[in-house]
C-alpha atoms as a PDB file:
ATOM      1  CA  UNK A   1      39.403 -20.963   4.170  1.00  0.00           C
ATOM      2  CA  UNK A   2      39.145 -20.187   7.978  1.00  0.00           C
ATOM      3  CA  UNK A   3      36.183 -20.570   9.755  1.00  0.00           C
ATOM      4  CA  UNK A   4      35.530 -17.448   9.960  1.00  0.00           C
ATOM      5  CA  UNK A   5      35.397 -16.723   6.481  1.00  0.00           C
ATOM      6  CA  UNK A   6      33.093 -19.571   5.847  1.00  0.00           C
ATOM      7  CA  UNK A   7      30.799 -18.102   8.017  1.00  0.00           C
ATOM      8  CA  UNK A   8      30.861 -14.725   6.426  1.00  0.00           C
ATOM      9  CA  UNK A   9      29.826 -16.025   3.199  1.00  0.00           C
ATOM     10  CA  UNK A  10      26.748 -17.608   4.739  1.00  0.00           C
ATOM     11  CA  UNK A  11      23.406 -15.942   5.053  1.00  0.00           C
ATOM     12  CA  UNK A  12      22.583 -14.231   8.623  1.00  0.00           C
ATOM     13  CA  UNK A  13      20.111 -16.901   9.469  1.00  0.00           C
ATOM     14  CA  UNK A  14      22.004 -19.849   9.629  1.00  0.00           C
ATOM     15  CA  UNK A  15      24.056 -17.911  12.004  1.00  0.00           C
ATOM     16  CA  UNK A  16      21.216 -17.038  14.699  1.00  0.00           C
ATOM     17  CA  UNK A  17      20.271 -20.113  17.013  1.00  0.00           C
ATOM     18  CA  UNK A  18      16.944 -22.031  16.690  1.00  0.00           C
ATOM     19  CA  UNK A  19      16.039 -19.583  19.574  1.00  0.00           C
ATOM     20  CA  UNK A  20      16.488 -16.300  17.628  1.00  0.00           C
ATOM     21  CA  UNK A  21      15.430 -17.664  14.919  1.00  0.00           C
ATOM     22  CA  UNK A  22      11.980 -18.252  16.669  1.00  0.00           C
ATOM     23  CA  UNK A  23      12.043 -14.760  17.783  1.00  0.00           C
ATOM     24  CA  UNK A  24      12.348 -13.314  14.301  1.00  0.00           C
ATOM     25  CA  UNK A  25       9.585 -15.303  12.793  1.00  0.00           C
ATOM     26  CA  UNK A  26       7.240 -14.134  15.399  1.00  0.00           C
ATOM     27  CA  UNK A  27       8.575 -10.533  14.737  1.00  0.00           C
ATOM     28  CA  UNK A  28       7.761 -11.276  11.075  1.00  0.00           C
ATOM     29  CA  UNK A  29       4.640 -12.938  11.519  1.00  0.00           C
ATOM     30  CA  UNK A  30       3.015 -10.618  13.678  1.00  0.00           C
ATOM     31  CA  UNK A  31       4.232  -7.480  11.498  1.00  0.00           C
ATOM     32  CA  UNK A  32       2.504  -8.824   8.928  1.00  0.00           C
ATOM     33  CA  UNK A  33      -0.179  -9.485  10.521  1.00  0.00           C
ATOM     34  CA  UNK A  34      -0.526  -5.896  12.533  1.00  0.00           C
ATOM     35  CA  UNK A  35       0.109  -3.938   9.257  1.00  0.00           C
ATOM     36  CA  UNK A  36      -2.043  -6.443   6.707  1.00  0.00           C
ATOM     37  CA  UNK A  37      -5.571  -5.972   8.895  1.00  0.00           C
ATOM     38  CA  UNK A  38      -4.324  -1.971   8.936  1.00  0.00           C
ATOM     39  CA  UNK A  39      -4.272  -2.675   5.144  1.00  0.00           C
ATOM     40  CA  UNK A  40      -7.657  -5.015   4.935  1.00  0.00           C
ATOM     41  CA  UNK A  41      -9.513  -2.237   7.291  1.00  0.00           C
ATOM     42  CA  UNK A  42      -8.604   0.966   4.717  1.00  0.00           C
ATOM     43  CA  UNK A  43      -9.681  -1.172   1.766  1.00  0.00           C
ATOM     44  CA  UNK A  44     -12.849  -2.276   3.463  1.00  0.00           C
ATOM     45  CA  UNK A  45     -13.315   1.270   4.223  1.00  0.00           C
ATOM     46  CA  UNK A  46     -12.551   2.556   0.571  1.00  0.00           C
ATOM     47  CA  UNK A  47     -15.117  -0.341  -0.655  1.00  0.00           C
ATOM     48  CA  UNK A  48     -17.861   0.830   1.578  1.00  0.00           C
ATOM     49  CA  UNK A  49     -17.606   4.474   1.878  1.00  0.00           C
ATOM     50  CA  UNK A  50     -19.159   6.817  -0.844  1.00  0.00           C
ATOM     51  CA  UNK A  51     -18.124   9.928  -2.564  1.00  0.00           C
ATOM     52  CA  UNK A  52     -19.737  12.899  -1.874  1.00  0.00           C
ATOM     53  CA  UNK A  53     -21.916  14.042  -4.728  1.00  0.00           C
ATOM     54  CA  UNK A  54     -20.941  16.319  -7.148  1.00  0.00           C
ATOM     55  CA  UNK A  55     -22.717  18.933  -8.484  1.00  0.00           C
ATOM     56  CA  UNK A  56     -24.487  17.922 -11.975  1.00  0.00           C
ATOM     57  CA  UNK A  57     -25.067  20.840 -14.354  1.00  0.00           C
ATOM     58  CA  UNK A  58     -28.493  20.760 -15.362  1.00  0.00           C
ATOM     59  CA  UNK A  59     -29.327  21.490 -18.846  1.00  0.00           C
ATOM     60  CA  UNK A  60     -33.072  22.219 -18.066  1.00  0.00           C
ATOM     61  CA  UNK A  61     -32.075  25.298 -15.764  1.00  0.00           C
ATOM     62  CA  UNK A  62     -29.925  28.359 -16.327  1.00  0.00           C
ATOM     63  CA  UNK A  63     -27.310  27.267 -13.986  1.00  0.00           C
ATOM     64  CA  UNK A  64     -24.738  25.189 -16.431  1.00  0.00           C
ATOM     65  CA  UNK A  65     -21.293  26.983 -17.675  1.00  0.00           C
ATOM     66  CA  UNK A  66     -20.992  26.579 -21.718  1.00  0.00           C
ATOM     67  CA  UNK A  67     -17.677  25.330 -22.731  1.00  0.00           C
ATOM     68  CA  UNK A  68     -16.224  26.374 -26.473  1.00  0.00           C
ATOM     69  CA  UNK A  69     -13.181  24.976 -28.154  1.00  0.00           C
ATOM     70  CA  UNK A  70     -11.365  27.126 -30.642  1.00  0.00           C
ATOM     71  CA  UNK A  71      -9.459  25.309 -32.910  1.00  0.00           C
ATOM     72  CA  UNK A  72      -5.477  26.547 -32.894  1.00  0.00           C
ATOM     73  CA  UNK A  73      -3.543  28.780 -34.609  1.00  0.00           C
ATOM     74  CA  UNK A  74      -1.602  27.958 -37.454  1.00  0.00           C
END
């Protein structure tokens, strides 16, 4: 095999220098960090926030809506 075809069938990062390969792995690193405390800030958000209520139907007062079930059709 030529050279060139050895190098084809290795994987992209032995083929950047020490240098790039520095480069990416800040990339990385910092990516993950940027979009991980986006994702720790929504789920510390979603743990602390509350629903709004929702409206109860009270069974002492006239204000609740009866459901009936029919049973189907044969």
């Amino acid at each position: 095999m030529t050279n060139t075809a050895q190098l084809r069938k290795q994987s992209y990062a032995f083929l950047l220098t020490e240098d790039k390969q520095r480069v990416v792995r800040r990339w990385r690193i910092g990516g993950i960090a940027f979009y991980g405390s986006i994702l720790a800030l929504l789920i510390a958000f979603a743990a602390t926030s509350q629903r709004p209520p929702a409206s109860q139907a009270n069974l002492s007062s006239d204000d609740f809506v009866a459901h009936y079930v029919s049973n189907p059709l044969p």
